[in-house]
C-alpha atoms as a PDB file:
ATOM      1  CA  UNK A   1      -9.409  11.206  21.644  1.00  0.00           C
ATOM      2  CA  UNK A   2     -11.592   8.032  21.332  1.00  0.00           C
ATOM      3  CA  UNK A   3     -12.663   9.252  17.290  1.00  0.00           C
ATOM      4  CA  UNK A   4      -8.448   9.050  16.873  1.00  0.00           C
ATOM      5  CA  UNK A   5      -8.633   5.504  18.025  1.00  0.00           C
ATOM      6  CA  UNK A   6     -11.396   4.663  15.640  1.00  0.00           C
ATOM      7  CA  UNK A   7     -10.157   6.674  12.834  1.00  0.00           C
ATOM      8  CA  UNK A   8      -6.727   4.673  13.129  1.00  0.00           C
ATOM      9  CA  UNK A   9      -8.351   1.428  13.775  1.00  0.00           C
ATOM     10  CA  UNK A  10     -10.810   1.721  10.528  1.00  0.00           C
ATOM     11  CA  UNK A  11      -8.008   2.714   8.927  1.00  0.00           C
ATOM     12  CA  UNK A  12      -5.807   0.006   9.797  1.00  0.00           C
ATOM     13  CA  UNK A  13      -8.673  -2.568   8.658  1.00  0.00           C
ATOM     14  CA  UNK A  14      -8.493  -0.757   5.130  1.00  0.00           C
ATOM     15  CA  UNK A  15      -5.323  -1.190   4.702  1.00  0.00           C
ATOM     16  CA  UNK A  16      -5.510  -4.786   5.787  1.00  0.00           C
ATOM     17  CA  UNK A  17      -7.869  -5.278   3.477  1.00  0.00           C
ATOM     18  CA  UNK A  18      -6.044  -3.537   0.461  1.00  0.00           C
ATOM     19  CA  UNK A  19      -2.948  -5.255   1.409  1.00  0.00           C
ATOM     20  CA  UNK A  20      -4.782  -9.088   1.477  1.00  0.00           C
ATOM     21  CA  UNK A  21      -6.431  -8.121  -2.286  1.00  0.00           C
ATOM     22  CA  UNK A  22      -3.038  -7.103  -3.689  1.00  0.00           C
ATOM     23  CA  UNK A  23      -1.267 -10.078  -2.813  1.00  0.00           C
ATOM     24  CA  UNK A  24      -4.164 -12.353  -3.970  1.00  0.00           C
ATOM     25  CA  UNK A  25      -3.923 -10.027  -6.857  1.00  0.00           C
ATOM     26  CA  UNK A  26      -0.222 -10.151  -7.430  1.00  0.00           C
ATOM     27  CA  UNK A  27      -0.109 -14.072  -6.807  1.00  0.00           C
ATOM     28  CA  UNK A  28      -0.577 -14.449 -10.489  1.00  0.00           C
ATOM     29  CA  UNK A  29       1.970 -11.966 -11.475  1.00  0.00           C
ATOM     30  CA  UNK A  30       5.850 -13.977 -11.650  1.00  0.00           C
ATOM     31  CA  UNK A  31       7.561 -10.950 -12.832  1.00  0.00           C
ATOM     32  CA  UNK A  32       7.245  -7.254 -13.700  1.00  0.00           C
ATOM     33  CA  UNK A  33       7.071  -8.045 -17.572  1.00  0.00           C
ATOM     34  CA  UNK A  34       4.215  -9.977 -16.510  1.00  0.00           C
ATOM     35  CA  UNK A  35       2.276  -6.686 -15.958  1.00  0.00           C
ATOM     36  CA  UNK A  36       2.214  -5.759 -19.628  1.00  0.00           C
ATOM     37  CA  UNK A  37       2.169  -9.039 -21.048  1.00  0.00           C
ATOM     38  CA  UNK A  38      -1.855  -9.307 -21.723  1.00  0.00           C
ATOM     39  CA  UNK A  39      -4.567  -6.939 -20.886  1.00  0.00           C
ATOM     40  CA  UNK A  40      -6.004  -9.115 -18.013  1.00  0.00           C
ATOM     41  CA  UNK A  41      -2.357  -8.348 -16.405  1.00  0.00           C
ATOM     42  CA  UNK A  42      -2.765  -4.477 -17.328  1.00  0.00           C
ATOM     43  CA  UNK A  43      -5.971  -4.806 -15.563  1.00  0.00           C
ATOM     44  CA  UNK A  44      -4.363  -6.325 -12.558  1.00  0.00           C
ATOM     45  CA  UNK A  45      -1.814  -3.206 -12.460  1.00  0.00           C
ATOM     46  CA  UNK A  46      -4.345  -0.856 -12.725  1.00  0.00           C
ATOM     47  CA  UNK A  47      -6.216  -2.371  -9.888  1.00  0.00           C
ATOM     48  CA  UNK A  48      -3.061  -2.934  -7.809  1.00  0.00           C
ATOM     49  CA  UNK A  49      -2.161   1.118  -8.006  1.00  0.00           C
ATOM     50  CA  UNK A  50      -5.475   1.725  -6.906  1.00  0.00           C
ATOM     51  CA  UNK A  51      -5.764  -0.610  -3.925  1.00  0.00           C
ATOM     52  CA  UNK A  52      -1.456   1.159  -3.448  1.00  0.00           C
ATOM     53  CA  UNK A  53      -2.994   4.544  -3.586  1.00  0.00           C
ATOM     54  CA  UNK A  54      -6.335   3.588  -0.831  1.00  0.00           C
ATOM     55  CA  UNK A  55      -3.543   2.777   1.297  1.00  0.00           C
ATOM     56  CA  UNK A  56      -1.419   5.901   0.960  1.00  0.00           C
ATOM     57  CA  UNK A  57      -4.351   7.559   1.590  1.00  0.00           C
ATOM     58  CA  UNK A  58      -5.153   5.945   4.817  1.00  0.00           C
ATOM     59  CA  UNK A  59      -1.278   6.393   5.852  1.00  0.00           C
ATOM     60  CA  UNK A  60      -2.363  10.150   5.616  1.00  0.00           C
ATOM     61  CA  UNK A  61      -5.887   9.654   7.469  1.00  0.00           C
ATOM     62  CA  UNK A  62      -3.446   7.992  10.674  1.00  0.00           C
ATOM     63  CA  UNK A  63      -1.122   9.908  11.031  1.00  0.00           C
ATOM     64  CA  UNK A  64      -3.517  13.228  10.327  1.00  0.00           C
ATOM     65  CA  UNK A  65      -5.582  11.941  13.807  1.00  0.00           C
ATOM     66  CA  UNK A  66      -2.198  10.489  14.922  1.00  0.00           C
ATOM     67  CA  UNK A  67       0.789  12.012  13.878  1.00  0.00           C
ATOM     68  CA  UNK A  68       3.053   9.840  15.777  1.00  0.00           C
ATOM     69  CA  UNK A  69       1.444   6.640  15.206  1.00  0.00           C
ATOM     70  CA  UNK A  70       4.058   4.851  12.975  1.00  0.00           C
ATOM     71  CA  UNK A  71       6.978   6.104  14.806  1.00  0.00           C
ATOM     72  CA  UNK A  72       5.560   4.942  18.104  1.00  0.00           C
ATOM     73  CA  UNK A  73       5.302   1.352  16.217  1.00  0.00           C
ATOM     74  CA  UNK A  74       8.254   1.518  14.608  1.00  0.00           C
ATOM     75  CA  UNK A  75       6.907   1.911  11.254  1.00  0.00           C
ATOM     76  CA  UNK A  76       8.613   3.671   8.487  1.00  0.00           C
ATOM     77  CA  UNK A  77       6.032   4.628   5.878  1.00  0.00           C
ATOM     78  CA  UNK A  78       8.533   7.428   4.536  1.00  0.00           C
ATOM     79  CA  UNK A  79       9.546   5.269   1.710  1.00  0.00           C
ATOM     80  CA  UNK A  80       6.217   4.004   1.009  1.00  0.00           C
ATOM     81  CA  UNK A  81       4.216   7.133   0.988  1.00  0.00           C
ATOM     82  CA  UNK A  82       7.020   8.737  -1.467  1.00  0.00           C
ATOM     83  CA  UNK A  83       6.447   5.785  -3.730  1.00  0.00           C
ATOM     84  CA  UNK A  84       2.728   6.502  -4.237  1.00  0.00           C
ATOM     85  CA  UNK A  85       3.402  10.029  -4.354  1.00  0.00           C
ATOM     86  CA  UNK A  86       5.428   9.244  -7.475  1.00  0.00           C
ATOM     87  CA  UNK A  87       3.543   7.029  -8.943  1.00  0.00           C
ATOM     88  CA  UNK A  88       0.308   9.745  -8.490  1.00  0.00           C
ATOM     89  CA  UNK A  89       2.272  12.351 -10.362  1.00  0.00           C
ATOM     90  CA  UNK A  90       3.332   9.733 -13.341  1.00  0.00           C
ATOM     91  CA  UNK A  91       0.450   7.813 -13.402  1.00  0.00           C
ATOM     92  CA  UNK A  92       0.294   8.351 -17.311  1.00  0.00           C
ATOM     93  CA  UNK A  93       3.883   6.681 -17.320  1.00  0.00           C
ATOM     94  CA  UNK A  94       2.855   3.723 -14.797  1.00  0.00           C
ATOM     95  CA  UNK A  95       6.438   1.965 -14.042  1.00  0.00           C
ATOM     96  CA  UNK A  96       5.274  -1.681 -14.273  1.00  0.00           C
ATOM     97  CA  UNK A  97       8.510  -2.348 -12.412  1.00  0.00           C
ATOM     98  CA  UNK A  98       8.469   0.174  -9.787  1.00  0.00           C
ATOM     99  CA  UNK A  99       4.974  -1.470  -8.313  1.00  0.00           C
ATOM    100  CA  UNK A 100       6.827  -4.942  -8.939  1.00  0.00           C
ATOM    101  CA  UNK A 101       9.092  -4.584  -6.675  1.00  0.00           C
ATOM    102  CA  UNK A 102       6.917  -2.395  -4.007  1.00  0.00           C
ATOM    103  CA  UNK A 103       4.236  -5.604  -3.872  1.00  0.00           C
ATOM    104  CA  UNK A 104       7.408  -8.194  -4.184  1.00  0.00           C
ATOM    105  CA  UNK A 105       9.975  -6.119  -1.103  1.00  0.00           C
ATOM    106  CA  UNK A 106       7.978  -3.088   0.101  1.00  0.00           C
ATOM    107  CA  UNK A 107       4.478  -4.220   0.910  1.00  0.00           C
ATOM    108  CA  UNK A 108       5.103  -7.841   2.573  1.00  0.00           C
ATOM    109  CA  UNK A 109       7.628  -6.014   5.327  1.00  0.00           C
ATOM    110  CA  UNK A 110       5.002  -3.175   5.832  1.00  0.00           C
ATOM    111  CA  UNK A 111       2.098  -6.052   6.231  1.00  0.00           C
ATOM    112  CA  UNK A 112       4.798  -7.490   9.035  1.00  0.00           C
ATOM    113  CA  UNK A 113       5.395  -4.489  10.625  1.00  0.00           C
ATOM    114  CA  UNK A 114       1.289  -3.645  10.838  1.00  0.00           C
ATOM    115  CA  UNK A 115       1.057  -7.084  12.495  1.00  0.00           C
ATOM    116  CA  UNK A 116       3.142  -6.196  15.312  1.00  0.00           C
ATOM    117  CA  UNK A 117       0.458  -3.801  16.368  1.00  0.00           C
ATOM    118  CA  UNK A 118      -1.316  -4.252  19.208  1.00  0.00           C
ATOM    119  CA  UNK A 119      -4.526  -1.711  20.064  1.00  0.00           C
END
């Protein structure tokens, strides 16, 4: 039991992490158009979905040591984990807009919600 509370503390500081560099990252972005509008902005996309993904990925990792972890916080990654999954499976078609709105409404409640946690 004690590697479970590692794995979801570790995993928890990753996502932290991922969560801090996208907004930094998306500070400079003032609308979805934005994304496309030079290639230093494509750049920041690309390196947005990846830091989006690293975080889906450690949604899995918790609640694979931890199945119940979110629902015992309160934490409804449901919508968030479906968004990455689509985005995975159209990555070739990257919706600019979709991950403007996920850092804009989705991320900022989830980074709330994760600082309600108390281990």
């Amino acid at each position: 039991m004690p590697e479970h509370g590692y794995i979801v503390r570790e995993s928890l500081e990753v996502i932290q992490q991922a969560l801090d560099l996208i907004f930094g990252r998306f500070s400079a972005i003032d609308s979805a158009r934005a994304f496309i509008r030079n290639d230093e902005n494509r750049t920041i996309l690309d390196a947005i979905y990846l830091r989006m993904q690293m975080i889906s990925q450690k949604i899995d990792r918790i609640e694979h040591a931890k199945p119940e972890f979110f629902k015992e916080h309160h934490i409804d990654v449901t919508n968030l984990k479906s968004i990455n999954r689509h985005i995975e499976l159209n990555y070739d078609e990257l919706d600019y807009e979709l991950i403007f709105d996920i850092c804009k409404n989705v991320l900022p409640q989830f980074q709330k919600e994760l600082k309600t946690i108390q281990l």
